[in-house]
N, C-alpha and C. Protein backbone atom coordinates (compact mmCIF):
# COMPACT_ATOMS: atom_id res chain seq x y z
N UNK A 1 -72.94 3.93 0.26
CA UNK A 1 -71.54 4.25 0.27
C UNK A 1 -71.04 4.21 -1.17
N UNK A 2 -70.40 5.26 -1.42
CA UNK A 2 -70.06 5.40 -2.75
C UNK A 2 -68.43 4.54 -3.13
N UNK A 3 -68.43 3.75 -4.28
CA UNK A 3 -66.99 3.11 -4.30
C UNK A 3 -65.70 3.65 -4.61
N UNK A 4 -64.94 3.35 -4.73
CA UNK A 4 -63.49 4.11 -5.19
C UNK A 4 -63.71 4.47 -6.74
N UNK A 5 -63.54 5.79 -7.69
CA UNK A 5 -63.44 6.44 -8.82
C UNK A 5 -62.56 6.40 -9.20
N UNK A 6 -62.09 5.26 -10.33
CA UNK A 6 -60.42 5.64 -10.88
C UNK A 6 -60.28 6.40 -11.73
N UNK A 7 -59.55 7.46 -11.10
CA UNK A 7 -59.24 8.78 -12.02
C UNK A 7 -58.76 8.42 -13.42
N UNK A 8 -59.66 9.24 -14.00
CA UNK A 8 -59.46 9.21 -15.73
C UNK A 8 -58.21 9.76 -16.29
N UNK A 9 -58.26 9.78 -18.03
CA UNK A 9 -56.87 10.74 -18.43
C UNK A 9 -56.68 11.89 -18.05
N UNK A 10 -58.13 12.77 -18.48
CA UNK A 10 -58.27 13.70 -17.97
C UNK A 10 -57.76 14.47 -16.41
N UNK A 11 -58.15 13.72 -15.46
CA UNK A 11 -57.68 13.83 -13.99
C UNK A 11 -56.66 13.93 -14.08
N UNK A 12 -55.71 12.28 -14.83
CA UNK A 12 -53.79 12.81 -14.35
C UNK A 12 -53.73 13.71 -14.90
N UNK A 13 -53.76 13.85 -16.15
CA UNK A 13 -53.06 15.43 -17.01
C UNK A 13 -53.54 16.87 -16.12
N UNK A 14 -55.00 16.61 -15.78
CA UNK A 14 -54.77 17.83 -14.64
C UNK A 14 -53.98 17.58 -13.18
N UNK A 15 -54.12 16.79 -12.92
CA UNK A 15 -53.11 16.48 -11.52
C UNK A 15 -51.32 17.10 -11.45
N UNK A 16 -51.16 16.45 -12.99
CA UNK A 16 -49.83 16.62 -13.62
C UNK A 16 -49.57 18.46 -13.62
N UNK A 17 -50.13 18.77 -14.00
CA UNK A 17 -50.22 20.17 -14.07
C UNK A 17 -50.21 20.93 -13.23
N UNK A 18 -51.09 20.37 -12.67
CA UNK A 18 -51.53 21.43 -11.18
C UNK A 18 -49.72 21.13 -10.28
N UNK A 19 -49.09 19.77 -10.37
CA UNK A 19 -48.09 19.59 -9.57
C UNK A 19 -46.67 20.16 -10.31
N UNK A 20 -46.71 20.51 -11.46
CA UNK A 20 -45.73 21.46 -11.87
C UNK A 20 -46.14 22.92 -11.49
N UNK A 21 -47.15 23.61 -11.60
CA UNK A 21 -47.32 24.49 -11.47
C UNK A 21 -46.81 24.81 -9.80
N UNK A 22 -47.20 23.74 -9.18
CA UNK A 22 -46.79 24.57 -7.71
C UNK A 22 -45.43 24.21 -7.19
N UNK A 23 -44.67 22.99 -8.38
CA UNK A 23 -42.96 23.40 -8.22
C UNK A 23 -42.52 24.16 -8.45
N UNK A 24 -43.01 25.01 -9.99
CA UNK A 24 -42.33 26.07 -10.77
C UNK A 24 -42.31 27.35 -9.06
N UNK A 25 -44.11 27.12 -8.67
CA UNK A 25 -44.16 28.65 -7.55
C UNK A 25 -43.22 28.25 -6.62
N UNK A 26 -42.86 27.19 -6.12
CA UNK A 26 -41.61 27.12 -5.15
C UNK A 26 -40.51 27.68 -5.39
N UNK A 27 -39.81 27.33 -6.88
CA UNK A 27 -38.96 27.74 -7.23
C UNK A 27 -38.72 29.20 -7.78
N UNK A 28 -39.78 29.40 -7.69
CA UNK A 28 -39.48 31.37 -7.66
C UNK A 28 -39.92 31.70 -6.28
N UNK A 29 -40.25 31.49 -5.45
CA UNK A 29 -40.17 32.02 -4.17
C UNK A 29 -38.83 32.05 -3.58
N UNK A 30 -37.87 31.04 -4.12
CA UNK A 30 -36.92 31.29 -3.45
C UNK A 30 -35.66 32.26 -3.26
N UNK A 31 -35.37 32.73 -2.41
CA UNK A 31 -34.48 34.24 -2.70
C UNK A 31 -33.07 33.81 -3.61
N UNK A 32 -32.73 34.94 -4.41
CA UNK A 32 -31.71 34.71 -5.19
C UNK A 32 -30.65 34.21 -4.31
N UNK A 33 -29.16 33.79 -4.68
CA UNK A 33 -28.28 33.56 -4.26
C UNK A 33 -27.17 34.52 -4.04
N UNK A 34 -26.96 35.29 -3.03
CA UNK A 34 -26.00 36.00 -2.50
C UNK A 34 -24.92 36.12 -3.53
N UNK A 35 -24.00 37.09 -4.33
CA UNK A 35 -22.47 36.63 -5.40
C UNK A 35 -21.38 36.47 -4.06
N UNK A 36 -21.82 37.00 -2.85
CA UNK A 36 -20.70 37.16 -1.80
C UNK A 36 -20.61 35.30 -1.23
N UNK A 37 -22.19 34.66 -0.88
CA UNK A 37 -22.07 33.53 -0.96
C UNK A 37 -21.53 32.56 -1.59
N UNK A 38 -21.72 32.92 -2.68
CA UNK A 38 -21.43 31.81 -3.81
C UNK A 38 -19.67 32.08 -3.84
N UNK A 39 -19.46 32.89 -3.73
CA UNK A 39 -17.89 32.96 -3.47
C UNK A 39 -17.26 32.59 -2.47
N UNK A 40 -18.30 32.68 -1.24
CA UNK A 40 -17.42 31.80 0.04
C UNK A 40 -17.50 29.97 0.06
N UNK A 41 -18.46 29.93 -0.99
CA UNK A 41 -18.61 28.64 -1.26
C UNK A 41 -17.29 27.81 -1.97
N UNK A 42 -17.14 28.88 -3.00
CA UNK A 42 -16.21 28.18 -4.14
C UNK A 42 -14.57 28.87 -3.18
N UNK A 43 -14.82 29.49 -2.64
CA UNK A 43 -13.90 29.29 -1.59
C UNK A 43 -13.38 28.10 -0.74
N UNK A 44 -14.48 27.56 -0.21
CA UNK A 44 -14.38 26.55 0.60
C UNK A 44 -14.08 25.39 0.06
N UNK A 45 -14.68 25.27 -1.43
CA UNK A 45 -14.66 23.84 -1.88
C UNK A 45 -13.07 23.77 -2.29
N UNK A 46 -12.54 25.18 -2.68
CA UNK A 46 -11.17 25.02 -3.41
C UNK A 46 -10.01 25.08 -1.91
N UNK A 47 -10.09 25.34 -0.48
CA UNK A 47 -9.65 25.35 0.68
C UNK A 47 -9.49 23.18 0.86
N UNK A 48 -10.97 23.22 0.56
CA UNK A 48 -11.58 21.65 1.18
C UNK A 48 -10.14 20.77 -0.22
N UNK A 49 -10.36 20.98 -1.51
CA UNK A 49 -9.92 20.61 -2.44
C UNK A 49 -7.57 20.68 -1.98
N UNK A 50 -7.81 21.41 -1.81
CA UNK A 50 -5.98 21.66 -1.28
C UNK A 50 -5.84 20.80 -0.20
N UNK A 51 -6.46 20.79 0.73
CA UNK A 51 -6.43 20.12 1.77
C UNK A 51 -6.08 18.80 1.70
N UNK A 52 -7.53 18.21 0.28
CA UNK A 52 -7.13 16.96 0.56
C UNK A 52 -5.98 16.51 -0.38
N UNK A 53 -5.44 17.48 -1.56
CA UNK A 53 -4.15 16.97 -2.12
C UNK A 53 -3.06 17.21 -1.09
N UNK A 54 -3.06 18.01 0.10
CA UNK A 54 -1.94 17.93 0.94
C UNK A 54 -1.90 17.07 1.46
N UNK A 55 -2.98 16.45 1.88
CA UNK A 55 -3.09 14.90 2.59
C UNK A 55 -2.68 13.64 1.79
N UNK A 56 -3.17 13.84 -0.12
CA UNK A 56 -2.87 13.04 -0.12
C UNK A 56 -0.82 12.49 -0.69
N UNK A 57 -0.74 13.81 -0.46
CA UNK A 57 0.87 13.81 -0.91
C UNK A 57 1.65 13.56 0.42
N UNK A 58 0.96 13.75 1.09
CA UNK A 58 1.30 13.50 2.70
C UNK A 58 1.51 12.03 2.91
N UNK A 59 0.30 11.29 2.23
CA UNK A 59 0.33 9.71 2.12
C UNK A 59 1.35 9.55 1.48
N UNK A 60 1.59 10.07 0.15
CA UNK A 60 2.11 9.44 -0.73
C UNK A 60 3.94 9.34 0.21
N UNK A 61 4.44 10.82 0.80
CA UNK A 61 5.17 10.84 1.43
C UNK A 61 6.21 9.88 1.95
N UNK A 62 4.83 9.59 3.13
CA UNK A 62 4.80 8.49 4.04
C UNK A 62 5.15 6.97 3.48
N UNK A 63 4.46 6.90 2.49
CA UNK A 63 4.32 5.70 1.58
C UNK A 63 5.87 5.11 0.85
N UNK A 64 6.48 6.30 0.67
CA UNK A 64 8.08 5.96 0.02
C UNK A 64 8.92 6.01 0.95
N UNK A 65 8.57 6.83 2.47
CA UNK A 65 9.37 6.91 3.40
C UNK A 65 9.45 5.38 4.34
N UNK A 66 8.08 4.73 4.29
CA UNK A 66 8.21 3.25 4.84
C UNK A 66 8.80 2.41 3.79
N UNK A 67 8.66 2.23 2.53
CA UNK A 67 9.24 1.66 1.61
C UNK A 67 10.81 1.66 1.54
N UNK A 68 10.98 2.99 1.65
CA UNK A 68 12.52 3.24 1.62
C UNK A 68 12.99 2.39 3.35
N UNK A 69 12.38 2.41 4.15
CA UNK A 69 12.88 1.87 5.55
C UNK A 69 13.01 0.30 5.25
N UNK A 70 11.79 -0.44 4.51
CA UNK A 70 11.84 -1.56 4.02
C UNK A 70 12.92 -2.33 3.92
N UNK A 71 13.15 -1.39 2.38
CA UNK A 71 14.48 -1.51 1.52
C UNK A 71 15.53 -1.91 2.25
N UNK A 72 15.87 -0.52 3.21
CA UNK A 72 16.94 -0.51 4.11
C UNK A 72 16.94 -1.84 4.99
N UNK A 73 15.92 -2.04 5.64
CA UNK A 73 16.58 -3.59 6.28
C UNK A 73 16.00 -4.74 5.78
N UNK A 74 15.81 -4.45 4.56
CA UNK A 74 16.09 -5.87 3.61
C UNK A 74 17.77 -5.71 3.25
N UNK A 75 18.22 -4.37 3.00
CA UNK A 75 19.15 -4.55 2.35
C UNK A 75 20.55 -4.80 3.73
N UNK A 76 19.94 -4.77 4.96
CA UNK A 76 20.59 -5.28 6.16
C UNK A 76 20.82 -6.40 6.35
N UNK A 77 19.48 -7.10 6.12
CA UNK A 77 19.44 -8.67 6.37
C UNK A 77 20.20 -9.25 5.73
N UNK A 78 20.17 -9.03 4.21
CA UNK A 78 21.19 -9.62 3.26
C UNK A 78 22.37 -10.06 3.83
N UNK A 79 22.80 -8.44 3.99
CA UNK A 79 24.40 -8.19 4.84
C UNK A 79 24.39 -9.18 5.57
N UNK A 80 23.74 -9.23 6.30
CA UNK A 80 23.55 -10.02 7.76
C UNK A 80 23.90 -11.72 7.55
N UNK A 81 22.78 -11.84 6.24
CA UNK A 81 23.16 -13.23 5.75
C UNK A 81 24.64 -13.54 4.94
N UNK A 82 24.64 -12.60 4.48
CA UNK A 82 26.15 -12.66 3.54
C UNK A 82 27.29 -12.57 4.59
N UNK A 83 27.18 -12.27 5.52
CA UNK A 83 28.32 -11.89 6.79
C UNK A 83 28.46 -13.58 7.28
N UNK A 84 27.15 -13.77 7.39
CA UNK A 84 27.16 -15.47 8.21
C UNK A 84 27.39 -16.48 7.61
N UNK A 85 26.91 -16.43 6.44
CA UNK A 85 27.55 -17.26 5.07
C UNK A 85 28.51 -16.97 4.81
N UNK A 86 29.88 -16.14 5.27
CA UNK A 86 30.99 -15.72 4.91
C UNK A 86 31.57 -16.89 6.26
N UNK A 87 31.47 -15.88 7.41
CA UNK A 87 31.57 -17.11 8.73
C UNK A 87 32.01 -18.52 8.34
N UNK A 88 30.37 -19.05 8.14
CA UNK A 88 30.86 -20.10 8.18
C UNK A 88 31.59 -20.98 7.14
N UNK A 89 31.63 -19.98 6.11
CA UNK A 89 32.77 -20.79 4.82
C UNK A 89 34.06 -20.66 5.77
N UNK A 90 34.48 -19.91 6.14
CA UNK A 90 35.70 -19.80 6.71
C UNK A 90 36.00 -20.41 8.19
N UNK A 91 35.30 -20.73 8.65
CA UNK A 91 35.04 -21.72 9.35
C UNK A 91 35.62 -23.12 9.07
N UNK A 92 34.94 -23.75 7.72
CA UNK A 92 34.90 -24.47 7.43
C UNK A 92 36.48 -25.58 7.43
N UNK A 93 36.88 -26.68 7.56
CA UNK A 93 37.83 -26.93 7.51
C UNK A 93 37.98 -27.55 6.00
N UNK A 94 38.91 -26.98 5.01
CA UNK A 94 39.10 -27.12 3.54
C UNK A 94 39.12 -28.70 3.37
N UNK A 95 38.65 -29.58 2.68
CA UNK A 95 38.75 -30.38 1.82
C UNK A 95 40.29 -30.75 1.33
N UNK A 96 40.66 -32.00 2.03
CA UNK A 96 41.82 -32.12 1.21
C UNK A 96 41.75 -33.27 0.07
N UNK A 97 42.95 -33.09 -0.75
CA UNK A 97 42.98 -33.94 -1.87
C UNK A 97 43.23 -34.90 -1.82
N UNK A 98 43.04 -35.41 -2.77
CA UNK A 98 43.86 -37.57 -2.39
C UNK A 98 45.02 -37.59 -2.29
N UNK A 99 45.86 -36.42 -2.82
CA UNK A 99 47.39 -36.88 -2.89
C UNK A 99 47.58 -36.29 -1.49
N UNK A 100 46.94 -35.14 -0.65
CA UNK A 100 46.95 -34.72 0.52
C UNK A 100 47.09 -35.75 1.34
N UNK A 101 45.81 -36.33 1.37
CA UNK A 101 45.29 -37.71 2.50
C UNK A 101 46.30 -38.56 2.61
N UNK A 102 47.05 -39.00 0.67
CA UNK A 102 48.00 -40.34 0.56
C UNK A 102 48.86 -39.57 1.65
N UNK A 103 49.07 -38.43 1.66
CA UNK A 103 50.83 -37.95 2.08
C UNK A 103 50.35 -37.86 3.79
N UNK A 104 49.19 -37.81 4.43
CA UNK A 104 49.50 -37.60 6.12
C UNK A 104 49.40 -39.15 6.31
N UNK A 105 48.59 -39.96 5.51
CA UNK A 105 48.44 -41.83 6.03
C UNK A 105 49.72 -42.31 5.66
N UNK A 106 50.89 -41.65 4.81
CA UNK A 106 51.96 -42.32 4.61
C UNK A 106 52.60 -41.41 5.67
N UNK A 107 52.89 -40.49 6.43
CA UNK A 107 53.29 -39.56 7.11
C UNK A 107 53.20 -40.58 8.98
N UNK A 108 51.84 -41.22 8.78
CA UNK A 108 51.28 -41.89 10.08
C UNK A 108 51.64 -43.14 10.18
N UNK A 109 51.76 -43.71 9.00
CA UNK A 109 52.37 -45.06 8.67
C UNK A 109 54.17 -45.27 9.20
N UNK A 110 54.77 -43.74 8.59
CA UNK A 110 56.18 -43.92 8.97
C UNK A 110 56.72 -43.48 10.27
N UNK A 111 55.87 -42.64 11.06
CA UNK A 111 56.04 -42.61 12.36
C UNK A 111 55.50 -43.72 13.41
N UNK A 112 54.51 -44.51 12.88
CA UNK A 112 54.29 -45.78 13.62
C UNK A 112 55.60 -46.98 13.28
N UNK A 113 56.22 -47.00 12.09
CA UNK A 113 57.21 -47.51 12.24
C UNK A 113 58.52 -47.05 12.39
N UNK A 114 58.51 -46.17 12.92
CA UNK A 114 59.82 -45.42 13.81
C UNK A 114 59.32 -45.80 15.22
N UNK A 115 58.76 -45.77 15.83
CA UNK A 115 58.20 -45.78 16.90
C UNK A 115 58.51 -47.59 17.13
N UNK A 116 57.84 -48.10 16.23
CA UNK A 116 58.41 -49.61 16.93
C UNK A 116 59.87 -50.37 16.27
N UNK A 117 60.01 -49.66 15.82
CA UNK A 117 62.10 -49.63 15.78
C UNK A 117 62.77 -49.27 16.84
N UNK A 118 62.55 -48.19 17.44
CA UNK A 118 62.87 -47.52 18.14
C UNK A 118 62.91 -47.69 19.36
């Protein structure tokens, strides 16, 4: 039984050769390219190409049209809070002053002593 021969320099450089030679024959076997093809091509890619800038302006669209909705009821809520924070200031029963307070406890003082005069 004969053992395995590791191919010499010689061998690759012909191997090498022989395997260009029968890419180059592939590549001329193959039929030219149609000019009618190649135009429905660059057709398509520039169809495919519009498409997707309509889509993506379509996003972009969309994108300022939810933003802008955002806006809008953020700029509701505010209201909403500023309306209720208005509420309840007015609500609120004002703070009186010391000379206020002196004048209803002297006000309560002199009707309790009318009352037991009386």
């Amino acid at each position: 039984m004969a053992g395995y021969k590791e191919p010499g320099f010689q061998d690759r450089v012909a191997s090498a050769a022989k395997a260009r030679e029968s890419a180059l024959a592939r590549l001329k076997a193959k039929p030219p390219v149609d000019p009618a093809v190649v135009a429905d091509r660059i057709e398509k890619a520039r169809q495919k190409e519009l498409a997707q800038a309509q889509r993506a302006a379509e996003r972009v669209a969309e994108r300022a049209a939810a933003e802008a909705a955002r806006a809008e009821a953020e700029e509701a809520r505010l209201a909403e809070e500023a309306a209720i924070a208005q509420a309840i200031e007015d609500a609120k029963v004002p703070e009186l002053t010391d000379a206020e307070r002196k004048q209803i406890r002297d006000a309560k003082y002199a009707a309790r002593k009318a009352r037991k005069k009386g």
